[in-house]
PDB file of N, CA and C in Angstrom:
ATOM      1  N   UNK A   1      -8.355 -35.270 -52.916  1.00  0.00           N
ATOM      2  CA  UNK A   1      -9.091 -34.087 -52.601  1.00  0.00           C
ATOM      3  C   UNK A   1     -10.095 -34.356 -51.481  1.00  0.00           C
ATOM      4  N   UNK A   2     -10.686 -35.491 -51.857  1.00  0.00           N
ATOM      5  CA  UNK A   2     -11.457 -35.803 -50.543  1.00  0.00           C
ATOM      6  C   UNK A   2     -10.948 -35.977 -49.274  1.00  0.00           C
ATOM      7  N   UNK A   3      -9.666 -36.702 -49.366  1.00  0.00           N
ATOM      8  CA  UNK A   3      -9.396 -36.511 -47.858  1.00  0.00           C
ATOM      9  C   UNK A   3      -8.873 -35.470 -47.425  1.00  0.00           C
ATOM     10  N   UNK A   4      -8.265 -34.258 -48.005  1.00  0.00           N
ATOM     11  CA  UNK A   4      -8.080 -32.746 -48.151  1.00  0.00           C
ATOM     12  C   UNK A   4      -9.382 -32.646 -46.865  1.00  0.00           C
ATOM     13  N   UNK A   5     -10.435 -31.908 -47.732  1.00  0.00           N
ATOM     14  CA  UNK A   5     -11.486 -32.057 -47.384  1.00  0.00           C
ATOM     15  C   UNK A   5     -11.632 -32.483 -46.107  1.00  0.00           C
ATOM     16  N   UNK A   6     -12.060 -33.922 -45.913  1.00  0.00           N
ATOM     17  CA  UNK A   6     -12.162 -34.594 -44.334  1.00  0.00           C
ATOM     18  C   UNK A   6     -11.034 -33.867 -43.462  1.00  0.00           C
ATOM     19  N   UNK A   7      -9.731 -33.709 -43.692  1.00  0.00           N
ATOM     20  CA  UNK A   7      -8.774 -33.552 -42.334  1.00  0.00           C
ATOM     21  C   UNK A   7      -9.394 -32.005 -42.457  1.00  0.00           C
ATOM     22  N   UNK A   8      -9.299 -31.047 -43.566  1.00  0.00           N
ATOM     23  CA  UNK A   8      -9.745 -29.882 -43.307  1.00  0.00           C
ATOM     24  C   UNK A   8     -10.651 -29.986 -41.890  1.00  0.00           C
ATOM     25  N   UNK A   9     -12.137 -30.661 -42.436  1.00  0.00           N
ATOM     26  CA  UNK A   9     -13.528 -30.636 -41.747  1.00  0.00           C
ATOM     27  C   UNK A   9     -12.853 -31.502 -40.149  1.00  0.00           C
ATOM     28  N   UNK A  10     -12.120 -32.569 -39.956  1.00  0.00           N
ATOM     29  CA  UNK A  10     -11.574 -32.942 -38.960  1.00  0.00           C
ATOM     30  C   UNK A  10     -10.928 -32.637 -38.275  1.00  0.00           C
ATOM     31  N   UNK A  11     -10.026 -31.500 -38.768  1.00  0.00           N
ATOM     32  CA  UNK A  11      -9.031 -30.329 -37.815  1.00  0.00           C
ATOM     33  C   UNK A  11     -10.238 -29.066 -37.393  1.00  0.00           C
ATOM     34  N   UNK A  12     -10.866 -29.063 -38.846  1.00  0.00           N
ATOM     35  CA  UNK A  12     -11.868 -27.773 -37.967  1.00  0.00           C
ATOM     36  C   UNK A  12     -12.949 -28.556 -36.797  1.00  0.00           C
ATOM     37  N   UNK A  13     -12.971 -29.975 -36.593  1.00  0.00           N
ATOM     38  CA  UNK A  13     -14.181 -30.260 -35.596  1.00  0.00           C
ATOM     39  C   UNK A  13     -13.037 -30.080 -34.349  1.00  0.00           C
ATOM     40  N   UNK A  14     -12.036 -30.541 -34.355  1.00  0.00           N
ATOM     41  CA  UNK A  14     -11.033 -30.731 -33.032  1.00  0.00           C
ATOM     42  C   UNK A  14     -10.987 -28.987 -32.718  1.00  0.00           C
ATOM     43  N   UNK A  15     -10.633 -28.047 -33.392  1.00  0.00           N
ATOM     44  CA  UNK A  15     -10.612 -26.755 -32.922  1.00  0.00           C
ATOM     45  C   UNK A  15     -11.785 -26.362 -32.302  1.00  0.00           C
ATOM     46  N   UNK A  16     -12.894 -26.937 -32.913  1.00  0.00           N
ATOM     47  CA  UNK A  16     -13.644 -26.177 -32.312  1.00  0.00           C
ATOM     48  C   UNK A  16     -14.380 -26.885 -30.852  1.00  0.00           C
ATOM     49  N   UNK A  17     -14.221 -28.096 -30.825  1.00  0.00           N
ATOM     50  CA  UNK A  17     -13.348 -29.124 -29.486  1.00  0.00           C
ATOM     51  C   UNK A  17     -12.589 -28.229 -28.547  1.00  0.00           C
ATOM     52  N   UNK A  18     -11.951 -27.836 -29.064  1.00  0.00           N
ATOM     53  CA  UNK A  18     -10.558 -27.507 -28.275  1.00  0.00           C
ATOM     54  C   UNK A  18     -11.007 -26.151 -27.980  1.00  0.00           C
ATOM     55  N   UNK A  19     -11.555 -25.423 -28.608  1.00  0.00           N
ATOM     56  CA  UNK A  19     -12.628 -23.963 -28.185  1.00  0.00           C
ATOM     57  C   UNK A  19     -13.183 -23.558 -27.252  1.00  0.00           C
ATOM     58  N   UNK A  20     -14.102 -24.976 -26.998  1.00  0.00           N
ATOM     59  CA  UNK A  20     -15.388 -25.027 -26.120  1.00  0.00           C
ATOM     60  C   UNK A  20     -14.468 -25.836 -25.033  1.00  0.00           C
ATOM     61  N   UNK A  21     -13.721 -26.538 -25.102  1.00  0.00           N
ATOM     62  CA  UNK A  21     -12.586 -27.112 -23.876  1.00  0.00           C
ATOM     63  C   UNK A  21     -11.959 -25.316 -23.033  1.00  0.00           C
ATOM     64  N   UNK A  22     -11.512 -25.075 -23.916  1.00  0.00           N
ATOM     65  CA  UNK A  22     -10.740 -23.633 -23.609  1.00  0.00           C
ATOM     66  C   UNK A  22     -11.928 -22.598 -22.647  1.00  0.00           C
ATOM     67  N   UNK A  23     -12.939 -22.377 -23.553  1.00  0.00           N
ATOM     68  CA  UNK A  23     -14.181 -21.497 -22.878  1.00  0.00           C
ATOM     69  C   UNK A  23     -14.812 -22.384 -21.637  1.00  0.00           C
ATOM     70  N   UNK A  24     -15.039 -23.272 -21.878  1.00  0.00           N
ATOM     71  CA  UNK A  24     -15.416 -24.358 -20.268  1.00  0.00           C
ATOM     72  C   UNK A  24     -14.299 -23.983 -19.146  1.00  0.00           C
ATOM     73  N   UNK A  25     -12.492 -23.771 -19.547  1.00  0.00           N
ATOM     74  CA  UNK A  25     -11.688 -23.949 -18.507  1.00  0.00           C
ATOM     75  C   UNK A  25     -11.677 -22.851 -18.225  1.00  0.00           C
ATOM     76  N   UNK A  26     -11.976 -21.672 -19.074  1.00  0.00           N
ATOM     77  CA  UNK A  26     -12.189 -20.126 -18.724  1.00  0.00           C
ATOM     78  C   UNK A  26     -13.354 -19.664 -17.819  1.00  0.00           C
ATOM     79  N   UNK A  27     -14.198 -20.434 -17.985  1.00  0.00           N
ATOM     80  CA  UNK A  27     -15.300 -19.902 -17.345  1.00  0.00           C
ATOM     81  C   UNK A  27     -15.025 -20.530 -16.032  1.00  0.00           C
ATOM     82  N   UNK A  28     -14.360 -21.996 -15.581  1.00  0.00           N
ATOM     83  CA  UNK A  28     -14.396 -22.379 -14.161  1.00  0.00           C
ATOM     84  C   UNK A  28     -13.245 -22.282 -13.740  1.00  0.00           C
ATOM     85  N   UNK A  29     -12.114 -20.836 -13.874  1.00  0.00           N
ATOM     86  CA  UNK A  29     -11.509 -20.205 -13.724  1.00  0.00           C
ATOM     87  C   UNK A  29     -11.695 -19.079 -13.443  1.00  0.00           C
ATOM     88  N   UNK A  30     -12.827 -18.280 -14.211  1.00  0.00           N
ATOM     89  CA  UNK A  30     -12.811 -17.020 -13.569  1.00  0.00           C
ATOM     90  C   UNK A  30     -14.368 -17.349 -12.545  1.00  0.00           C
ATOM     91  N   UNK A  31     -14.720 -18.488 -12.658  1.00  0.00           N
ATOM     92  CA  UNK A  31     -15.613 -19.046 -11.569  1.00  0.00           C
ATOM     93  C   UNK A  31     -14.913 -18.833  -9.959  1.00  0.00           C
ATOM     94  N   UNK A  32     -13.861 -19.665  -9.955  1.00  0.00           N
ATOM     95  CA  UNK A  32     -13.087 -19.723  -9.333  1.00  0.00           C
ATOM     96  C   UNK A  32     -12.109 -18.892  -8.215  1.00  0.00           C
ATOM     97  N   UNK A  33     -11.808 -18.227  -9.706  1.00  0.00           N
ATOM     98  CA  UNK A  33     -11.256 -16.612  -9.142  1.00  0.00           C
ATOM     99  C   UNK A  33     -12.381 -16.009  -8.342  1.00  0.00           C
ATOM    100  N   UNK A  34     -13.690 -15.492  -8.811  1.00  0.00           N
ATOM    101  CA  UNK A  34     -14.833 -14.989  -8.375  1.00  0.00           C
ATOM    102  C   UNK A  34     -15.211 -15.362  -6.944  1.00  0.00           C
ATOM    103  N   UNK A  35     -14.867 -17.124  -6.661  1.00  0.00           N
ATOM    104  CA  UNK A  35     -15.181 -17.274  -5.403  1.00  0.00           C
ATOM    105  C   UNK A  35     -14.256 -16.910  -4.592  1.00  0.00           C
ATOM    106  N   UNK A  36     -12.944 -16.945  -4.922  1.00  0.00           N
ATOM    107  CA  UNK A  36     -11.616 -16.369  -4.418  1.00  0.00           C
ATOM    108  C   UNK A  36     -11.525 -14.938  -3.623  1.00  0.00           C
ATOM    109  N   UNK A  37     -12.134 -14.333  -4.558  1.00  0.00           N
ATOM    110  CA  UNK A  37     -12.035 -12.998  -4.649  1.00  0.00           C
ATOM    111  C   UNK A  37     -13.690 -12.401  -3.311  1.00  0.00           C
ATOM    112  N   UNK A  38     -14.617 -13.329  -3.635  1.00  0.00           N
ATOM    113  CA  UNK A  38     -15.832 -13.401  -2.620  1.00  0.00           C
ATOM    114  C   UNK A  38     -15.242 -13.623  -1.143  1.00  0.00           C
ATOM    115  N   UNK A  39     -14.362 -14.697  -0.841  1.00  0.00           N
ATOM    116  CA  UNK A  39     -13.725 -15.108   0.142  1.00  0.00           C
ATOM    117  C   UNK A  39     -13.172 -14.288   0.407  1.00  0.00           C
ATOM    118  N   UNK A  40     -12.340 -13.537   0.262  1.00  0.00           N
ATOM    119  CA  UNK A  40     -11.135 -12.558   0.102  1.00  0.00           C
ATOM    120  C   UNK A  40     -12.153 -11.268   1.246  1.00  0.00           C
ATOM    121  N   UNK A  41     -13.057 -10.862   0.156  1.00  0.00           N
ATOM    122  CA  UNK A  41     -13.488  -9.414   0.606  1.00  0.00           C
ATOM    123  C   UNK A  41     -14.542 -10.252   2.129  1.00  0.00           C
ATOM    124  N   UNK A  42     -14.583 -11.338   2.437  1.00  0.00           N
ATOM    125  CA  UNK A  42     -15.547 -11.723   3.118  1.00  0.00           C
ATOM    126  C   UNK A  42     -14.688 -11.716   4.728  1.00  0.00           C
ATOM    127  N   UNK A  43     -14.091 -12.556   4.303  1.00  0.00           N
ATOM    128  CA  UNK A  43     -12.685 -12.587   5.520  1.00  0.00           C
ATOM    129  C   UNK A  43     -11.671 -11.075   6.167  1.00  0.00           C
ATOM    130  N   UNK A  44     -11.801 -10.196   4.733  1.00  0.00           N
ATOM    131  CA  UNK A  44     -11.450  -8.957   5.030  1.00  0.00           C
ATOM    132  C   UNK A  44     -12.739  -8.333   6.213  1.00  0.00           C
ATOM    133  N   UNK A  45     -13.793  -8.171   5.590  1.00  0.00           N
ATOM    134  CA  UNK A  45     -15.454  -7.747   6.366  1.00  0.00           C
ATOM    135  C   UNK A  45     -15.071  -7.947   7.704  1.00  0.00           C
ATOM    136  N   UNK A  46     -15.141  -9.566   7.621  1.00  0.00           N
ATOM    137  CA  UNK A  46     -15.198  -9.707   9.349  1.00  0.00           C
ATOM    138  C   UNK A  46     -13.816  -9.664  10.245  1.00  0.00           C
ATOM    139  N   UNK A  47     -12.740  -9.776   9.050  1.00  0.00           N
ATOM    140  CA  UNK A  47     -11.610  -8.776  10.448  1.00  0.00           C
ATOM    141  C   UNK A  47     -12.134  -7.615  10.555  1.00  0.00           C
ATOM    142  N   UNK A  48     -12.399  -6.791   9.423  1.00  0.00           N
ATOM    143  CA  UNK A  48     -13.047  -5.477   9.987  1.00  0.00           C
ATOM    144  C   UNK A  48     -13.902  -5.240  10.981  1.00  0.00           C
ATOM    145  N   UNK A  49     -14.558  -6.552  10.830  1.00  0.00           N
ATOM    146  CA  UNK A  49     -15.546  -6.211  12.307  1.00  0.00           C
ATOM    147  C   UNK A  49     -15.063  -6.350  13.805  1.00  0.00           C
ATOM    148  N   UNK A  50     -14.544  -7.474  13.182  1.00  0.00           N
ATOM    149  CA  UNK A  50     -13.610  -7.715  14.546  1.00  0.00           C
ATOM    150  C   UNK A  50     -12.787  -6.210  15.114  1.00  0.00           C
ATOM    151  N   UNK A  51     -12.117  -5.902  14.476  1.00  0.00           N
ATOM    152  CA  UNK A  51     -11.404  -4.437  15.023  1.00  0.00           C
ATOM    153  C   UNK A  51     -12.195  -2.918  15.199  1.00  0.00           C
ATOM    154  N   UNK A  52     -13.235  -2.970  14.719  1.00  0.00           N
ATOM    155  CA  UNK A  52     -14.266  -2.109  14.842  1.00  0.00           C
ATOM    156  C   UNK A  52     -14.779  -2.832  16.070  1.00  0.00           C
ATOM    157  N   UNK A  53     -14.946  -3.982  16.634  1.00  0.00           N
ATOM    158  CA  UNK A  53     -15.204  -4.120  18.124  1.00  0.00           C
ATOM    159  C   UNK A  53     -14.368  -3.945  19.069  1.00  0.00           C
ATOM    160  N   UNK A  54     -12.729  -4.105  18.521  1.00  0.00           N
ATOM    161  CA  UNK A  54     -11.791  -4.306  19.971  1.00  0.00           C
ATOM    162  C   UNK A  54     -11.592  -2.875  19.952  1.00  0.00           C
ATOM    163  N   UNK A  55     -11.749  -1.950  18.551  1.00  0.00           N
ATOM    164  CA  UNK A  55     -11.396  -0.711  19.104  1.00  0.00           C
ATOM    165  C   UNK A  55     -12.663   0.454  20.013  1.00  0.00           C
ATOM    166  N   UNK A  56     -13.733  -0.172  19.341  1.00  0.00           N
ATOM    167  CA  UNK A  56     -14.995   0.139  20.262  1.00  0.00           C
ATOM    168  C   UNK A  56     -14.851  -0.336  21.357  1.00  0.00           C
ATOM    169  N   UNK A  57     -14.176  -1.357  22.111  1.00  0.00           N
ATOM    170  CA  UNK A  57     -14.085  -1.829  23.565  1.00  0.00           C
ATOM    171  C   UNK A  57     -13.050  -0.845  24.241  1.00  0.00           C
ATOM    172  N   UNK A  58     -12.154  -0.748  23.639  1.00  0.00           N
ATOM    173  CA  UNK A  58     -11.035  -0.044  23.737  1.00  0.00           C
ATOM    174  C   UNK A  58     -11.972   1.434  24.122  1.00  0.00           C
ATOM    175  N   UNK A  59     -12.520   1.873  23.049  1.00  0.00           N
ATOM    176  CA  UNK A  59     -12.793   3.608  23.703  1.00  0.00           C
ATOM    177  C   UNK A  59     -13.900   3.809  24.606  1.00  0.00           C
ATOM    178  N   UNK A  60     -14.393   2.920  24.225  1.00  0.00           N
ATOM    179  CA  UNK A  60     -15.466   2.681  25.429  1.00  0.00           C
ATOM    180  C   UNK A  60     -14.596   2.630  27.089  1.00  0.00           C
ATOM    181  N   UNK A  61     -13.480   2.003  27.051  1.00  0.00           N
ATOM    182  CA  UNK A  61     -12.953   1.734  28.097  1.00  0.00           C
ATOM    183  C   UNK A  61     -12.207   3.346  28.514  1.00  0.00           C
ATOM    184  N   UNK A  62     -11.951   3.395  27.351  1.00  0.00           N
ATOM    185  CA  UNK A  62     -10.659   4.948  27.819  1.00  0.00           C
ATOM    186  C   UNK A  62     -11.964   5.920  28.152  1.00  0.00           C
ATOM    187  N   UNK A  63     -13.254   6.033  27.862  1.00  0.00           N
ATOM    188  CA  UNK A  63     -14.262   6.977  27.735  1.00  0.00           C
ATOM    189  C   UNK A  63     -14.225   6.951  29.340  1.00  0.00           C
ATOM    190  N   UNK A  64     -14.926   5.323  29.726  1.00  0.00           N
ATOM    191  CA  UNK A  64     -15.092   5.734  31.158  1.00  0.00           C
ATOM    192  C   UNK A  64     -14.063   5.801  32.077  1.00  0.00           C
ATOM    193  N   UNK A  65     -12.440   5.578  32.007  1.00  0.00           N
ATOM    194  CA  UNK A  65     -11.476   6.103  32.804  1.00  0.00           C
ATOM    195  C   UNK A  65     -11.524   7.752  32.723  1.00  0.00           C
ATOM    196  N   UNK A  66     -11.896   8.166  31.364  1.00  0.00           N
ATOM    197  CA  UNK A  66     -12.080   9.988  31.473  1.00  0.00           C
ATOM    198  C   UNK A  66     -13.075  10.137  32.179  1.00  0.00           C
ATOM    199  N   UNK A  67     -14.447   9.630  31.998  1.00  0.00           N
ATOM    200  CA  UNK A  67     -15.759   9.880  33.078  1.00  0.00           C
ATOM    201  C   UNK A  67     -15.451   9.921  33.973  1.00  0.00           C
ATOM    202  N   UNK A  68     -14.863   8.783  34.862  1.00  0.00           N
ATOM    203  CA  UNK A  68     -14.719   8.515  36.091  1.00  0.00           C
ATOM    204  C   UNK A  68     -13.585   9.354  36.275  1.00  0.00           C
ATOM    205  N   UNK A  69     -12.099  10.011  36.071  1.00  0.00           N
ATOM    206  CA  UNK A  69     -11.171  11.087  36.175  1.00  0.00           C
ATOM    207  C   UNK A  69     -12.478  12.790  36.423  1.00  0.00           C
ATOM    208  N   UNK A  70     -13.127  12.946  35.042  1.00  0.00           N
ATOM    209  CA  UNK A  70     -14.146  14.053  35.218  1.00  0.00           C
ATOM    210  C   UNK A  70     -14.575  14.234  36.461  1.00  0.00           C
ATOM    211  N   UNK A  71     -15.041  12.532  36.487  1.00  0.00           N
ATOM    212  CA  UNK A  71     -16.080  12.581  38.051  1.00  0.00           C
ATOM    213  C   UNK A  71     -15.838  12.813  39.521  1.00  0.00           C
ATOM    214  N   UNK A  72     -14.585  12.227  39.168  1.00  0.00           N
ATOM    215  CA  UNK A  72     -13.418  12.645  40.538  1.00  0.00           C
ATOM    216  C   UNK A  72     -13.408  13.997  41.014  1.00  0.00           C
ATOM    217  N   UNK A  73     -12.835  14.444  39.781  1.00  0.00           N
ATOM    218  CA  UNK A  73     -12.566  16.122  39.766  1.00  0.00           C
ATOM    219  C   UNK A  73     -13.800  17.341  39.924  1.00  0.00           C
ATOM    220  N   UNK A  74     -14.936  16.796  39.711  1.00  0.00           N
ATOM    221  CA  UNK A  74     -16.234  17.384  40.029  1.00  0.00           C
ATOM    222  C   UNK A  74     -16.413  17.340  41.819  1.00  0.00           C
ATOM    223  N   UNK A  75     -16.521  15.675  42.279  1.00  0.00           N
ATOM    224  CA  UNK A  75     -16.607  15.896  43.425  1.00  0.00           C
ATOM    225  C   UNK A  75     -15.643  16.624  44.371  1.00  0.00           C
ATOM    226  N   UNK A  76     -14.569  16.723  43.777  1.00  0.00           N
ATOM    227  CA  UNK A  76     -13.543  17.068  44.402  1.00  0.00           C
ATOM    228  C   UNK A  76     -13.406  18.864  44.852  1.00  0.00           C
ATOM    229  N   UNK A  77     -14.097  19.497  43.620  1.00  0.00           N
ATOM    230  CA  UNK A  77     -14.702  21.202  43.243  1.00  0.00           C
ATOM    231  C   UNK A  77     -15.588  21.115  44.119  1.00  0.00           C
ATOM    232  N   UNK A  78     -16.316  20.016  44.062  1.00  0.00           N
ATOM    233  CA  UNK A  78     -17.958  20.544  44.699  1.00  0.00           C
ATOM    234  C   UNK A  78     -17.523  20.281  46.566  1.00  0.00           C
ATOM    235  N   UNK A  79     -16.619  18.988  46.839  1.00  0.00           N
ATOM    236  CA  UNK A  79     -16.282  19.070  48.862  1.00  0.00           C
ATOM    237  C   UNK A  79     -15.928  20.246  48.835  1.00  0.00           C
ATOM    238  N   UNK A  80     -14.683  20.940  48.067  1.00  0.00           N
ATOM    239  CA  UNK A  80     -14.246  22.635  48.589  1.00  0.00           C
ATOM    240  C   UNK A  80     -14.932  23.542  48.082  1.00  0.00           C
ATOM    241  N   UNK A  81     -15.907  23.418  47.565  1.00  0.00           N
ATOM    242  CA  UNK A  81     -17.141  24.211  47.226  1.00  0.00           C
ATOM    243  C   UNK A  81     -17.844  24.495  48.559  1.00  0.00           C
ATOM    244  N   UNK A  82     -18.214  22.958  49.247  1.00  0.00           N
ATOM    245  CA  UNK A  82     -18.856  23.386  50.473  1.00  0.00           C
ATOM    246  C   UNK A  82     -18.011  23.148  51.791  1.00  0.00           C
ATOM    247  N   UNK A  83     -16.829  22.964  51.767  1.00  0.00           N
ATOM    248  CA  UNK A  83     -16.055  23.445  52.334  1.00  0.00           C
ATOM    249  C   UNK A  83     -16.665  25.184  52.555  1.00  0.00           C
ATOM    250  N   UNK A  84     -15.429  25.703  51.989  1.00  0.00           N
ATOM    251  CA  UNK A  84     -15.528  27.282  51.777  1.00  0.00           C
ATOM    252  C   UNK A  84     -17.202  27.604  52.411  1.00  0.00           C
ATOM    253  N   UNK A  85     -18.260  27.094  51.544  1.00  0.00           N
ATOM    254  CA  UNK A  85     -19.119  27.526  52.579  1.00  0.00           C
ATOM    255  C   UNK A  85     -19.560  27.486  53.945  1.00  0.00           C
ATOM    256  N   UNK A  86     -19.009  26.363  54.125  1.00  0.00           N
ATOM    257  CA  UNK A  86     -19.620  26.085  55.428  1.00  0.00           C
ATOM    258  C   UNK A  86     -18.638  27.030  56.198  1.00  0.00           C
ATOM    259  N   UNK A  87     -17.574  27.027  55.909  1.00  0.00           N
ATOM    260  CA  UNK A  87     -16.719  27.924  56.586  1.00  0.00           C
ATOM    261  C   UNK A  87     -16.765  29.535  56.678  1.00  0.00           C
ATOM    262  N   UNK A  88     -17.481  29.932  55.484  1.00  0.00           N
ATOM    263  CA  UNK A  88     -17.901  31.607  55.719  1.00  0.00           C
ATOM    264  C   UNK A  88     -19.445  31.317  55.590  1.00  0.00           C
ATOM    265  N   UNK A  89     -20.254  30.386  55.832  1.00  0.00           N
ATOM    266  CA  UNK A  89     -21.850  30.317  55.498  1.00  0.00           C
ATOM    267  C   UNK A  89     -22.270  32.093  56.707  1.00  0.00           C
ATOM    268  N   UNK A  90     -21.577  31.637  57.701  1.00  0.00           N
ATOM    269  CA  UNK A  90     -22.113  32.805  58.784  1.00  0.00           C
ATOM    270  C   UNK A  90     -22.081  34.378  58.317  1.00  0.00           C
ATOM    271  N   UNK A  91     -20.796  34.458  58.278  1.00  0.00           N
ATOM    272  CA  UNK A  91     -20.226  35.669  57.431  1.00  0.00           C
ATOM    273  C   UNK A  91     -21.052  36.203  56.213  1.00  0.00           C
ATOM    274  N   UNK A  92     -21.363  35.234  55.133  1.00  0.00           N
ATOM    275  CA  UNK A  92     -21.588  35.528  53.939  1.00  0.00           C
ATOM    276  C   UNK A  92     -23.482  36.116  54.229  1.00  0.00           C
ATOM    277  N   UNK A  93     -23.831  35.051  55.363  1.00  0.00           N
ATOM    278  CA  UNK A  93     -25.263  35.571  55.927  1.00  0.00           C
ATOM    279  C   UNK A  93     -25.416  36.502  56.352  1.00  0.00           C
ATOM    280  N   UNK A  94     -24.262  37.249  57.514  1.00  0.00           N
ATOM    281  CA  UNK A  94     -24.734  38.130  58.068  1.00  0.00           C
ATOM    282  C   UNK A  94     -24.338  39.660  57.057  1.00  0.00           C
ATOM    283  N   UNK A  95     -23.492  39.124  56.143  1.00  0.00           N
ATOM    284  CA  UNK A  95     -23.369  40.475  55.295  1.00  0.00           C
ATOM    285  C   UNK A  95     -24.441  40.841  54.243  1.00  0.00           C
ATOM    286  N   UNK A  96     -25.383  39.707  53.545  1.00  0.00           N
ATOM    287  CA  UNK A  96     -26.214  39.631  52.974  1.00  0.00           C
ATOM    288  C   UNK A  96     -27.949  40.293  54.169  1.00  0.00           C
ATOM    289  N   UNK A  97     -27.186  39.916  55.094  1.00  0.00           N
ATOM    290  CA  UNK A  97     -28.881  40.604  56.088  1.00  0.00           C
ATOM    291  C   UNK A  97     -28.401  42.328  56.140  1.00  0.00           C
ATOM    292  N   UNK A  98     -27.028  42.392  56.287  1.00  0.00           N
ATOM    293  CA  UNK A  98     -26.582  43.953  56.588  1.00  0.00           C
ATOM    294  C   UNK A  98     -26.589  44.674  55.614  1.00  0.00           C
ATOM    295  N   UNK A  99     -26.782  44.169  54.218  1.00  0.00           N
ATOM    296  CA  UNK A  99     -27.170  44.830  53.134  1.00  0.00           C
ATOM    297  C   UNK A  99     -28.322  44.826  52.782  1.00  0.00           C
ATOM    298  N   UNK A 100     -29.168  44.062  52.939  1.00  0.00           N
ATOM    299  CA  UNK A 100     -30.731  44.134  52.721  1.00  0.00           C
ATOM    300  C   UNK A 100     -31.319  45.305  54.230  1.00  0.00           C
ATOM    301  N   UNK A 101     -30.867  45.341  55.070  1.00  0.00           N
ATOM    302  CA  UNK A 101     -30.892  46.100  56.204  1.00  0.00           C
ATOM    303  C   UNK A 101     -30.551  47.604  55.967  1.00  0.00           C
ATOM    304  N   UNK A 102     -29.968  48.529  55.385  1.00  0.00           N
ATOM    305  CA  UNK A 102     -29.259  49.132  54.958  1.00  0.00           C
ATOM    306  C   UNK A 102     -29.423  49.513  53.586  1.00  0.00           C
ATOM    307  N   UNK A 103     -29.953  48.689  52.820  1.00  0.00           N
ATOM    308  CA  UNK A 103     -30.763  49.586  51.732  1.00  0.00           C
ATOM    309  C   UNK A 103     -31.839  49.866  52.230  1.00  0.00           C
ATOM    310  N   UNK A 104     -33.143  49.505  53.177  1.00  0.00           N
ATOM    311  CA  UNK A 104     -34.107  49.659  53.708  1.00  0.00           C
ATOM    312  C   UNK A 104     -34.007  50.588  54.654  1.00  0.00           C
ATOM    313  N   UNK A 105     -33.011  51.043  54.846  1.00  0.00           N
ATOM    314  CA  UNK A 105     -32.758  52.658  55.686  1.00  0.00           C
ATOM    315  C   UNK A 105     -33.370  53.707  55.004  1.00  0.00           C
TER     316      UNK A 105
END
């Protein structure tokens, strides 16, 4: 009976051995995982950043090929803008004096 007893008390010390073995390998496992998983979302972050810059370079770049297209096309309105004037400036003067002339009749 006594040694009943002892292997009882000697199987229950090894289990509970084997418990705290088990909960130690659990915990520097999901330790593990945890840093895994830290790494993971960390390396994800900075590709993200990375492509949040090349695509910010990117529109930044297409922005000012549209600016500079806009800008083209502005100066381009505004030479035949004064084109046209310079070409009726006389005309457009002397009809503007012949109407101020002419309501004052």
């Amino acid at each position: 009976m006594k040694d009943m007893v002892k292997e009882i008390l000697t199987a229950n010390e090894k289990a509970k051995k084997s418990k705290k073995k088990a909960e130690i390998k659990r915990f520097k496992f999901v330790g593990k995982m945890k840093a895994r998983l830290d790494e993971k979302k960390s390396d994800y972050i900075d590709k993200a950043r990375m492509n949040i810059k090349i695509i910010e370079k990117l529109e930044k770049s297409k922005a000012e090929v549209e600016i500079s297209r806009i800008k083209d096309e502005y100066e381009k309105t505004l030479r035949k803008i004064d084109e046209i004037y310079l070409k009726n400036k006389q005309e457009w003067c002397a009809q503007i004096f012949n109407n101020v002339v002419e309501k004052k009749r």
